[in-house]
C-alpha atoms as a PDB file:
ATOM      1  CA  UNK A   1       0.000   0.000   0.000  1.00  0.00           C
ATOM      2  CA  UNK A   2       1.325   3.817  -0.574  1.00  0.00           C
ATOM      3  CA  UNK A   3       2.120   5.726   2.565  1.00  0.00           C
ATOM      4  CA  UNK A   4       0.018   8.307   2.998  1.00  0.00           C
ATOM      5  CA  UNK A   5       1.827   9.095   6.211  1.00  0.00           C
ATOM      6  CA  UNK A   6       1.676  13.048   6.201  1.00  0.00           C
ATOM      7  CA  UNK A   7       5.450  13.072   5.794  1.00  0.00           C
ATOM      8  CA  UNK A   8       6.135  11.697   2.059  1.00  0.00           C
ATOM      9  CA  UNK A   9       4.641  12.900  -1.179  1.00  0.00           C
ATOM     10  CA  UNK A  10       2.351   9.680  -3.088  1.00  0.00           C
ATOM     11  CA  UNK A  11       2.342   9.552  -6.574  1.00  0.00           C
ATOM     12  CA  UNK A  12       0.273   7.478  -8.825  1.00  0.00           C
ATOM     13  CA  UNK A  13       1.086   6.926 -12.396  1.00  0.00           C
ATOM     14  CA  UNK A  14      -1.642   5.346 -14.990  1.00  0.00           C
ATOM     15  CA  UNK A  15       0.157   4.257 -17.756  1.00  0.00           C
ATOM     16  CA  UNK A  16      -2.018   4.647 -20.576  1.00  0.00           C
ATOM     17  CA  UNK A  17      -2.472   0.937 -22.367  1.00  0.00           C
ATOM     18  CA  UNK A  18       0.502  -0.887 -20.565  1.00  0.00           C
ATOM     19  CA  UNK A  19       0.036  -4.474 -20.879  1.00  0.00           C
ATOM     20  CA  UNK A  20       1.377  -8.066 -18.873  1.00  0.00           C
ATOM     21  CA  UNK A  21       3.287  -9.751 -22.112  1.00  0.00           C
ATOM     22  CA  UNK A  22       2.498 -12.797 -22.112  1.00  0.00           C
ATOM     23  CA  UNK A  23       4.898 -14.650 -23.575  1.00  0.00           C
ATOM     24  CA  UNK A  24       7.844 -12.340 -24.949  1.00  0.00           C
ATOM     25  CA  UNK A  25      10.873 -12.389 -23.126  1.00  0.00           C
ATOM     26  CA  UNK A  26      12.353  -9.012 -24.348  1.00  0.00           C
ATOM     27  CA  UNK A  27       9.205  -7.387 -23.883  1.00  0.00           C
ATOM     28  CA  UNK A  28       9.007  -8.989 -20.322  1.00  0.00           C
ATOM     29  CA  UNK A  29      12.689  -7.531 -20.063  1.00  0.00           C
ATOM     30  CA  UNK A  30      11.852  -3.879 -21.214  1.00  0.00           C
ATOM     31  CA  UNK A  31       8.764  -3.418 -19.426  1.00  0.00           C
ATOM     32  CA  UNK A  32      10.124  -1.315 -16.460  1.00  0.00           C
ATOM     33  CA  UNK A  33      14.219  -1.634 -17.656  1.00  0.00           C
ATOM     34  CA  UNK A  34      14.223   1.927 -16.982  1.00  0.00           C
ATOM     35  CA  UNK A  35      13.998   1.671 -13.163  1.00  0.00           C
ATOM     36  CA  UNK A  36      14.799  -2.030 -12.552  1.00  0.00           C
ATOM     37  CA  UNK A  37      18.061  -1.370 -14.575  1.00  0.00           C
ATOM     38  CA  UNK A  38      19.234   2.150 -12.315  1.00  0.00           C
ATOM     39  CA  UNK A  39      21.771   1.535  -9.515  1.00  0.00           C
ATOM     40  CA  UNK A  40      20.659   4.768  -8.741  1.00  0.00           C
ATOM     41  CA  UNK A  41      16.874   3.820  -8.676  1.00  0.00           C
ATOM     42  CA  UNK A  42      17.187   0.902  -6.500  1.00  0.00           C
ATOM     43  CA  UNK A  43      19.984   2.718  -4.616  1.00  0.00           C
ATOM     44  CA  UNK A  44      16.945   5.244  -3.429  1.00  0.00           C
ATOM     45  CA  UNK A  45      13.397   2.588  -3.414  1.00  0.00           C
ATOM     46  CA  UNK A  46      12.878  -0.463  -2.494  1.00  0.00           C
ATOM     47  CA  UNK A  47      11.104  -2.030  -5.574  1.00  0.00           C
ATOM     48  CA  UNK A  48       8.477  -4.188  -6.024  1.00  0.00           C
ATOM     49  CA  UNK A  49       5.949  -5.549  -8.558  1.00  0.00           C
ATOM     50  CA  UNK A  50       3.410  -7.784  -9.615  1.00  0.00           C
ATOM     51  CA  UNK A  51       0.130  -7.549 -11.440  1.00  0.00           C
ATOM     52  CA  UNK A  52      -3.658  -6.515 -11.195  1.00  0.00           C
ATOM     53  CA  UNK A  53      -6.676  -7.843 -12.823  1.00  0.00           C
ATOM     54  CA  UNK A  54      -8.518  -5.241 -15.317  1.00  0.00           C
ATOM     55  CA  UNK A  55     -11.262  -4.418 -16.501  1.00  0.00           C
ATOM     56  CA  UNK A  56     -12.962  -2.181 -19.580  1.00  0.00           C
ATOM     57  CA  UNK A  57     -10.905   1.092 -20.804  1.00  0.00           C
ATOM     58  CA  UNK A  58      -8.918   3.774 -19.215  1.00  0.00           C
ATOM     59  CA  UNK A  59     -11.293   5.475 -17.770  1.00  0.00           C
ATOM     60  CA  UNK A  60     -12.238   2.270 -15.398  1.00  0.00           C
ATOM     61  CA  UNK A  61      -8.924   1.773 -15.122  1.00  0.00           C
ATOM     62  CA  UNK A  62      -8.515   5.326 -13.233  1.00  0.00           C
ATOM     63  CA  UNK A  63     -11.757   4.860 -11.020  1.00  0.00           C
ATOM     64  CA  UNK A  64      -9.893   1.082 -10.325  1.00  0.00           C
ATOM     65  CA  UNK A  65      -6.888   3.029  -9.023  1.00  0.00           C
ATOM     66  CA  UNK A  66      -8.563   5.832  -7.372  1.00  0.00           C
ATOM     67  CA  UNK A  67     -11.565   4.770  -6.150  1.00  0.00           C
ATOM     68  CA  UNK A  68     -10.362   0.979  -5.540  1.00  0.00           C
ATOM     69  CA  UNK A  69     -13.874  -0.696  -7.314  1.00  0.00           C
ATOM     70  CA  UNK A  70     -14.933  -1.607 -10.111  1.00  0.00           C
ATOM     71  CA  UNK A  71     -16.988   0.977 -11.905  1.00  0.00           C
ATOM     72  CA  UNK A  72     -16.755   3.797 -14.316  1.00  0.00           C
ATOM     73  CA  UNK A  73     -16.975   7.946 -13.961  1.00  0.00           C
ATOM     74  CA  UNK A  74     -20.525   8.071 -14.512  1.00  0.00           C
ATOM     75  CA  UNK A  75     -20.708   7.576 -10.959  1.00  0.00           C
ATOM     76  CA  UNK A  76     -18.898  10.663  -9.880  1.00  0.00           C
ATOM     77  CA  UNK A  77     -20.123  12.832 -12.748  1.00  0.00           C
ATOM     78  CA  UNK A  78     -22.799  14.527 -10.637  1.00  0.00           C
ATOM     79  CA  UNK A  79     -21.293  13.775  -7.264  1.00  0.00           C
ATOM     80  CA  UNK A  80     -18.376  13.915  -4.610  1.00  0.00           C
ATOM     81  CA  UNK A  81     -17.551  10.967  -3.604  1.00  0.00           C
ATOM     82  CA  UNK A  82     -15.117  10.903  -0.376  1.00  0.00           C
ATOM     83  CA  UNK A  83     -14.088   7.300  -0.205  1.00  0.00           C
ATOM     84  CA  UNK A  84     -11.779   8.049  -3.103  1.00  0.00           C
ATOM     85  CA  UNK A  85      -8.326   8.293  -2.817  1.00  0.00           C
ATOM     86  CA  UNK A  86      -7.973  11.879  -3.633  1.00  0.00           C
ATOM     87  CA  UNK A  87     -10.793  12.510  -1.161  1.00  0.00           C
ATOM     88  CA  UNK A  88      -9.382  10.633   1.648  1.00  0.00           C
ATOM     89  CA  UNK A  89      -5.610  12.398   1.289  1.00  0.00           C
ATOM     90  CA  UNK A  90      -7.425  15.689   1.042  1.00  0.00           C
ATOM     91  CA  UNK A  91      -8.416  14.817   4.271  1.00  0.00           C
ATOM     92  CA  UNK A  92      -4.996  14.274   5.877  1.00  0.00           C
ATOM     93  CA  UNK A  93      -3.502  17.247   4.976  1.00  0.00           C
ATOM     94  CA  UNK A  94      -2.421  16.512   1.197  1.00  0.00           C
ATOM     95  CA  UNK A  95      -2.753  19.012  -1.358  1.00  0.00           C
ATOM     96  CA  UNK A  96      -4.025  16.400  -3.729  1.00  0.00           C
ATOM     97  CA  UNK A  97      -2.938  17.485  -7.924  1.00  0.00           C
ATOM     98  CA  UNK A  98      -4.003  14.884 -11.338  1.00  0.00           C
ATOM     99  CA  UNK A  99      -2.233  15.826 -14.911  1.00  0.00           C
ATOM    100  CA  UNK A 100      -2.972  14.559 -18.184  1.00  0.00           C
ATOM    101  CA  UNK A 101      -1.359  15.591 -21.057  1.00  0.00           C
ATOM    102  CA  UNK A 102      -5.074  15.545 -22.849  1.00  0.00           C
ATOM    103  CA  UNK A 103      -8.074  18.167 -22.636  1.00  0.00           C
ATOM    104  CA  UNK A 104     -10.121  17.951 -19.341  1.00  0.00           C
ATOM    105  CA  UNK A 105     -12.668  17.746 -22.063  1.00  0.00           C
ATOM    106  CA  UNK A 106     -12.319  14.485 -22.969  1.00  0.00           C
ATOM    107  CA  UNK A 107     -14.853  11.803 -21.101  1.00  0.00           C
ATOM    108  CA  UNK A 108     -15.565  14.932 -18.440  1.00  0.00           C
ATOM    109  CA  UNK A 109     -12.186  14.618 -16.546  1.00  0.00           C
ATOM    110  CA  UNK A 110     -11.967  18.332 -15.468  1.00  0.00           C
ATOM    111  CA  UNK A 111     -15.500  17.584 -13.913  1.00  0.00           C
ATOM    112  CA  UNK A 112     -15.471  14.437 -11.880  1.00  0.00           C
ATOM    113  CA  UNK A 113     -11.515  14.822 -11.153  1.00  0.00           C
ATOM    114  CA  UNK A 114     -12.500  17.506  -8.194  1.00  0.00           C
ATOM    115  CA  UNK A 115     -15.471  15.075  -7.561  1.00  0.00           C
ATOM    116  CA  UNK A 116     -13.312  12.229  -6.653  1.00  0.00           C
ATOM    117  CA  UNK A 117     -10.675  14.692  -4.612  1.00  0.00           C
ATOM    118  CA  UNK A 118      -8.607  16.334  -6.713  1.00  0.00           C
ATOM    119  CA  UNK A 119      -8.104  20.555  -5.850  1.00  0.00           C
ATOM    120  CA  UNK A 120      -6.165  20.792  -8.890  1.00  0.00           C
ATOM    121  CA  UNK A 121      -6.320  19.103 -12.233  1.00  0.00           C
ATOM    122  CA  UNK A 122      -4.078  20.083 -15.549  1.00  0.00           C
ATOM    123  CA  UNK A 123      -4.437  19.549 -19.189  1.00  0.00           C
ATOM    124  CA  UNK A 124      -2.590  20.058 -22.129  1.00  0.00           C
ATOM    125  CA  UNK A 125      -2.867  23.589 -22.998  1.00  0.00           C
ATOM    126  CA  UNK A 126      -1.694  24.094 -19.043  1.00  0.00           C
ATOM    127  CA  UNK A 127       1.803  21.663 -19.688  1.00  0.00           C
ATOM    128  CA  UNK A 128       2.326  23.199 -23.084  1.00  0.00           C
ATOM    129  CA  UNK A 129       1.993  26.094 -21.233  1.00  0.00           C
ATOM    130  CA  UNK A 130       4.685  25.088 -18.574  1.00  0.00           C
ATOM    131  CA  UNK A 131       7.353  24.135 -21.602  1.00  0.00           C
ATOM    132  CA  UNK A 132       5.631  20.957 -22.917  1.00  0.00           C
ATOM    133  CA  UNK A 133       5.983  20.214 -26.533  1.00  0.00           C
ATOM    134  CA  UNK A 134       2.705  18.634 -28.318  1.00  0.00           C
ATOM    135  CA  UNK A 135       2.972  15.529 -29.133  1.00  0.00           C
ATOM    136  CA  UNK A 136       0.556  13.782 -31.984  1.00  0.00           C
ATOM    137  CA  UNK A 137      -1.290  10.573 -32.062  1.00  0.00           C
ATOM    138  CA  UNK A 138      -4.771   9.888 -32.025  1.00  0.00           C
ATOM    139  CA  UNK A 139      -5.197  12.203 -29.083  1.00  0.00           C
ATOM    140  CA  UNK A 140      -2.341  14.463 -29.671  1.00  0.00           C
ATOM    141  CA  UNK A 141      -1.604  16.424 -26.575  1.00  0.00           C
ATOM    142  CA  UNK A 142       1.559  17.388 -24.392  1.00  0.00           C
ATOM    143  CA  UNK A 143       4.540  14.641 -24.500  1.00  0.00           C
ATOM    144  CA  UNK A 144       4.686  12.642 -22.149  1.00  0.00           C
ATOM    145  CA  UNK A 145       8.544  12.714 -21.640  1.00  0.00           C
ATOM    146  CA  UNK A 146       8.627  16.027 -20.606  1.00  0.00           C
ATOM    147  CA  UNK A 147       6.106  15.774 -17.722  1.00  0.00           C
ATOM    148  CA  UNK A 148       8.369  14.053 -15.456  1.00  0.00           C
ATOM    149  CA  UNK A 149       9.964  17.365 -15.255  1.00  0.00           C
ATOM    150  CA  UNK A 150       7.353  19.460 -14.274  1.00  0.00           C
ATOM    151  CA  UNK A 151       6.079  16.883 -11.797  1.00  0.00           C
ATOM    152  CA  UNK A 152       9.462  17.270 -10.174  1.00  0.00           C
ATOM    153  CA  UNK A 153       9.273  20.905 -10.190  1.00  0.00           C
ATOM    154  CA  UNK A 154       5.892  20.851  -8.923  1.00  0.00           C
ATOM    155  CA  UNK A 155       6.810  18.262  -5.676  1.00  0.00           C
ATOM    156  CA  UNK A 156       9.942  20.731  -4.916  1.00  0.00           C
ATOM    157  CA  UNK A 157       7.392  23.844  -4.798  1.00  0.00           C
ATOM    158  CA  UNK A 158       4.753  22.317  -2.486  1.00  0.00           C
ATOM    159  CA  UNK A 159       4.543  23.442   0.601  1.00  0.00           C
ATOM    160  CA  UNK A 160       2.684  20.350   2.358  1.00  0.00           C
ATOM    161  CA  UNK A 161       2.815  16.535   1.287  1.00  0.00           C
ATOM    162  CA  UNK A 162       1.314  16.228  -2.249  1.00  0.00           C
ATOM    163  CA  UNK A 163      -0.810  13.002  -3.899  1.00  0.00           C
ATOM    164  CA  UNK A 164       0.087  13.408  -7.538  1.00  0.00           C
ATOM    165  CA  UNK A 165      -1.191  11.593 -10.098  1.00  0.00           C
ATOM    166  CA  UNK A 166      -0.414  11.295 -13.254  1.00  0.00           C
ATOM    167  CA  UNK A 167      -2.514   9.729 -16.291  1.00  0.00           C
ATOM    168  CA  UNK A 168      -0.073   9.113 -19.442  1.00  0.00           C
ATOM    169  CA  UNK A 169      -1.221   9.570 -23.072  1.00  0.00           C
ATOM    170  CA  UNK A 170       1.179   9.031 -25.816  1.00  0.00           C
ATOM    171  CA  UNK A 171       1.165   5.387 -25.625  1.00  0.00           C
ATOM    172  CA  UNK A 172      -2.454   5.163 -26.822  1.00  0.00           C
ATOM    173  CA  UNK A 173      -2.970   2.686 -29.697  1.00  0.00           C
ATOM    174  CA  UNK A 174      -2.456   3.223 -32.612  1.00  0.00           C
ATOM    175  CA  UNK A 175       0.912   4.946 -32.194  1.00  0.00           C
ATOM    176  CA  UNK A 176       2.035   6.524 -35.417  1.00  0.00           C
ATOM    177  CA  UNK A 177       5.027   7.292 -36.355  1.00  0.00           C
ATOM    178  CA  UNK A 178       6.112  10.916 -36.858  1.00  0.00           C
ATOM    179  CA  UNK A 179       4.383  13.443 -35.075  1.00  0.00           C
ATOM    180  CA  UNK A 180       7.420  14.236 -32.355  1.00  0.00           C
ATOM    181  CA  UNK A 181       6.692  10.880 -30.905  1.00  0.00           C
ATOM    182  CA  UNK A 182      10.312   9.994 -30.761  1.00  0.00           C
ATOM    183  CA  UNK A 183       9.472   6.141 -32.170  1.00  0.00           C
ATOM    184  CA  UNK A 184      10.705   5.992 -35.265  1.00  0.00           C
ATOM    185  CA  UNK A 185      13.869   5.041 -34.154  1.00  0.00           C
ATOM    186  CA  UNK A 186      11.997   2.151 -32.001  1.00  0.00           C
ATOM    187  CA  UNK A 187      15.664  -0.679 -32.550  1.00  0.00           C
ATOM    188  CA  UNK A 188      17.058   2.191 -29.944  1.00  0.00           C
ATOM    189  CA  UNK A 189      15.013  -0.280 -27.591  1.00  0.00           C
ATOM    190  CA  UNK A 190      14.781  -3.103 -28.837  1.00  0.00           C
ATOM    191  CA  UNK A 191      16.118  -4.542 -32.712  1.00  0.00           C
ATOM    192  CA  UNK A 192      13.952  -7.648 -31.770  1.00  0.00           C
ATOM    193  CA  UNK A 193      10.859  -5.718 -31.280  1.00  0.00           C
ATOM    194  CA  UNK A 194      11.496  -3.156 -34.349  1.00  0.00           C
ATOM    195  CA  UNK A 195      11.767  -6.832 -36.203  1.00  0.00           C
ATOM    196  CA  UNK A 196       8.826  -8.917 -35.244  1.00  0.00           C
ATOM    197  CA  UNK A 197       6.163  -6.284 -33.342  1.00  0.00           C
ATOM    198  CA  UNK A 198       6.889  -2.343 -35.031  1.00  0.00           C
ATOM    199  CA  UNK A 199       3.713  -0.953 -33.454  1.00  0.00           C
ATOM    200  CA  UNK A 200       4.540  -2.673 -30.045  1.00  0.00           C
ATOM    201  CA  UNK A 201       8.177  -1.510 -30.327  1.00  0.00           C
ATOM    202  CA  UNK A 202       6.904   1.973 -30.775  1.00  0.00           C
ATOM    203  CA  UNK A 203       5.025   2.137 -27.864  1.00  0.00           C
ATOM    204  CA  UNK A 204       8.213   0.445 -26.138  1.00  0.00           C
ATOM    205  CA  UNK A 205       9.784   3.130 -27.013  1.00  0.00           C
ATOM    206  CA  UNK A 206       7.261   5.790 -25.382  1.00  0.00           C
ATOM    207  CA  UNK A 207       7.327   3.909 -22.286  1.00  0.00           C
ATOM    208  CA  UNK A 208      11.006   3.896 -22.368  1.00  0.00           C
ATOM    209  CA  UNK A 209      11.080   7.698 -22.488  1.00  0.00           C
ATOM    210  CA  UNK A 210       8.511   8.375 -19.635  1.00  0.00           C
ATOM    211  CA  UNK A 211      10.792   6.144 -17.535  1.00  0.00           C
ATOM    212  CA  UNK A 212      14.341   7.718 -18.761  1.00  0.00           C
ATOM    213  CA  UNK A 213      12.766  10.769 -17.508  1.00  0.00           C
ATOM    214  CA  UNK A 214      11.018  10.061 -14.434  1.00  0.00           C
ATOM    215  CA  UNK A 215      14.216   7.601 -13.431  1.00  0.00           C
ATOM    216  CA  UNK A 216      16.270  10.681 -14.045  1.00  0.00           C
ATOM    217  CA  UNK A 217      13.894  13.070 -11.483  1.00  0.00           C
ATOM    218  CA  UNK A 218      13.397  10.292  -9.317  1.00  0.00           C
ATOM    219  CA  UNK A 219      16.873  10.472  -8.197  1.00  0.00           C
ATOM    220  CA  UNK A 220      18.046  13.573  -8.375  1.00  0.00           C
ATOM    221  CA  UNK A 221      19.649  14.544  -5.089  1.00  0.00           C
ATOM    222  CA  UNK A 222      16.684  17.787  -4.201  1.00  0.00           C
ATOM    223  CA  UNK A 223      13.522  15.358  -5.299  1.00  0.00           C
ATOM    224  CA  UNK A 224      11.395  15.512  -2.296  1.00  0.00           C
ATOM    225  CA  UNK A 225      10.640  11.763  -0.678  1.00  0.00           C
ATOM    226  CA  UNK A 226       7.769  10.176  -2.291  1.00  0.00           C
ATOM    227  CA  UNK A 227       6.161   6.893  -2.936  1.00  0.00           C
ATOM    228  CA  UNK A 228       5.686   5.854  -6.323  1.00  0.00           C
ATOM    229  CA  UNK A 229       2.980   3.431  -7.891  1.00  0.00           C
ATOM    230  CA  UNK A 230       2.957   2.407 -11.823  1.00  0.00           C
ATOM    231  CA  UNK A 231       0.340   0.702 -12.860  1.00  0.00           C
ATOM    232  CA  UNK A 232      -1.358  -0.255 -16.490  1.00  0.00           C
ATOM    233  CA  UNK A 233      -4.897   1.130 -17.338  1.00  0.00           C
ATOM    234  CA  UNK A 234      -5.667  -1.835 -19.674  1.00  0.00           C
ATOM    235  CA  UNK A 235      -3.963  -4.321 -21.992  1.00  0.00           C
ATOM    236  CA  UNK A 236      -3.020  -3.000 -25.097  1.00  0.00           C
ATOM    237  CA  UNK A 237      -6.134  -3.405 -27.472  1.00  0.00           C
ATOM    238  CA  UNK A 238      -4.191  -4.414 -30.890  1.00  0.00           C
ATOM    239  CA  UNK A 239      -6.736  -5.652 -33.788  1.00  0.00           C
ATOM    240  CA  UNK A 240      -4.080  -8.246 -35.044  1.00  0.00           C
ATOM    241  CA  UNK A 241      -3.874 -11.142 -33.537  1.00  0.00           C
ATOM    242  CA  UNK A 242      -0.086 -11.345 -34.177  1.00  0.00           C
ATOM    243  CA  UNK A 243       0.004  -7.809 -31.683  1.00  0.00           C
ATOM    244  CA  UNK A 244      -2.545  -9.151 -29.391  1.00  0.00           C
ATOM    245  CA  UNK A 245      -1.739 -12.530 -28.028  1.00  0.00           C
ATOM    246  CA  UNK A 246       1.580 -10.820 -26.802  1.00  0.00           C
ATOM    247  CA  UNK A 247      -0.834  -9.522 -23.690  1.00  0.00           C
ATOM    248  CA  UNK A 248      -2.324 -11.068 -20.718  1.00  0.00           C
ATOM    249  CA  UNK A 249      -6.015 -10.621 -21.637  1.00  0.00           C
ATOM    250  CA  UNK A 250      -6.988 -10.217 -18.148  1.00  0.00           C
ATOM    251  CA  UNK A 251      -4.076  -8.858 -15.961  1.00  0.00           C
ATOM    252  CA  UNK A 252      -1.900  -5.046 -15.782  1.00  0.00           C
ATOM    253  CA  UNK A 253       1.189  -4.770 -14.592  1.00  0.00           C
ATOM    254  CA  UNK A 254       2.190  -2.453 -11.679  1.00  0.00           C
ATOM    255  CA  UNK A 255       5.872  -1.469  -9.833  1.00  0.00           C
ATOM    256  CA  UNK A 256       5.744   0.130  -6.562  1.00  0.00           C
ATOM    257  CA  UNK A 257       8.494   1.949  -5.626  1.00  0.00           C
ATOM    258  CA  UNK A 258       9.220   2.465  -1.939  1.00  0.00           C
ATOM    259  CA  UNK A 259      11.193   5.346  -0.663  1.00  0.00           C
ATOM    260  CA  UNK A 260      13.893   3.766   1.611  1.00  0.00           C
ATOM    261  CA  UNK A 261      13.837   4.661   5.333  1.00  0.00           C
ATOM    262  CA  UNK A 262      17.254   5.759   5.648  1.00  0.00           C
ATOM    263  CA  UNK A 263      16.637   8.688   4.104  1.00  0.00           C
ATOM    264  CA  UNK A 264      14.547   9.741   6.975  1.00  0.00           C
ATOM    265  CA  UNK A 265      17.001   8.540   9.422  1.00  0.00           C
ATOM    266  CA  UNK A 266      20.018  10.672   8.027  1.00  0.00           C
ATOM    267  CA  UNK A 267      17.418  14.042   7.843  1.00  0.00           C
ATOM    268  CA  UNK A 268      16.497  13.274  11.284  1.00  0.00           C
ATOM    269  CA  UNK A 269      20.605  13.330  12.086  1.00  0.00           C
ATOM    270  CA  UNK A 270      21.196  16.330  10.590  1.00  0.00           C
END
């Protein structure tokens, strides 16, 4: 479980169509390489993962990790509801923030975010607005490799514990290529992938960025202690069968990252 322990920040990341494979092992391999594979990562977390039974589209998938049922936002669209996450660190003390590099347009997110908790919510125009680039695709928006960034920079200007979450978006299906996605060059990732699964090896390639970047705030010496959860939205939903028999049909995967104590011991010292 995050600790929501008044002293930490708690982020949640939704990682927009992240999948279990199934059966690959260098897509088992890359899934979270970018903070399984930092001596400086593990050097600062305690790591730990596993996987999650889902259910529907992203949107479920957010009310699964915020609300902890099973449900969609229809529910909140007219009403608070306090036994959501948000709501409940709201009541601790947490300033309590969501960004998505989307419009709060989109399936009524800048309306039932505050319902479920959230004081703050930001869109795209808001990150471009911070230094974003866009970033196209089906839902074109802010990239998601430069939100890391801002999240950081956000954490470090709080001035009580924060819950941040964080839904991804350039990893929806399809993923083109083009459009200041930074896949065309997918074999940077993986040869194998760019060989036998190009659209999967594109989104590889997103996730590999988000996780180059976060890794990289993660650790920086002035991050602020938090707790960080990963976790899938919904198996990738590829047409082909070639694509989508590489995915657990049922299951998401999640990483937890757990701030190590000793951090607090040596600030206590000091």
């Amino acid at each position: 479980a995050l600790r929501a322990d008044g002293k930490r920040n708690v982020m949640l990341v939704v990682m927009e169509s992240m999948g279990v494979p199934s059966q690959d092992a260098e897509m088992q391999k890359l899934l979270f390489a970018g903070y399984l594979n930092s001596p400086a990562v593990r050097e600062r977390f305690d790591i730990s993962r596993g996987t999650s039974p889902f259910y529907n589209s992203t949107t479920a998938g957010e009310i699964r990790e915020l609300c902890g049922r099973w449900g969609d936002y229809y529910d909140v669209l007219d009403k608070k509801d306090e036994s959501c996450l948000p709501a409940k660190l709201a009541k601790k003390g947490y300033a309590t923030h969501a960004v998505h590099s989307f419009t709060g347009k989109f399936f009524k997110r800048e309306t039932w975010y505050p319902n479920v908790g959230f004081a703050k919510s930001e869109f795209g125009d808001e990150l471009d607005k911070e230094g974003a680039e866009k970033c196209g695709g089906v839902f074109p928006g802010a990239c998601d490799r430069q939100i890391p960034q801002q999240i950081a920079a956000k954490l470090k200007a709080a001035q009580k514990p924060t819950f941040l979450y964080w839904l991804t978006l350039n990893s929806h299906l399809p993923v083109p290529s083009g459009l200041n996605l930074n896949v065309d060059n997918c074999e940077r990732v993986s040869t194998l992938l760019k060989a036998e699964f190009p659209q999967i090896c594109r989104q590889f390639a997103i996730y590999h960025d988000i996780q180059t970047a976060l890794a990289d705030e993660i650790t920086a010496s002035d991050f602020p202690d938090a707790d960080i959860l990963l976790v899938g939205d919904h198996m990738p939903p590829y047409f082909d069968r070639h694509h989508r028999t590489q995915f657990d049909p049922g299951q998401v995967p999640w990483l937890y990252l757990r701030r190590k104590d000793e951090a607090d011991k040596s600030a206590a010292s000091r």
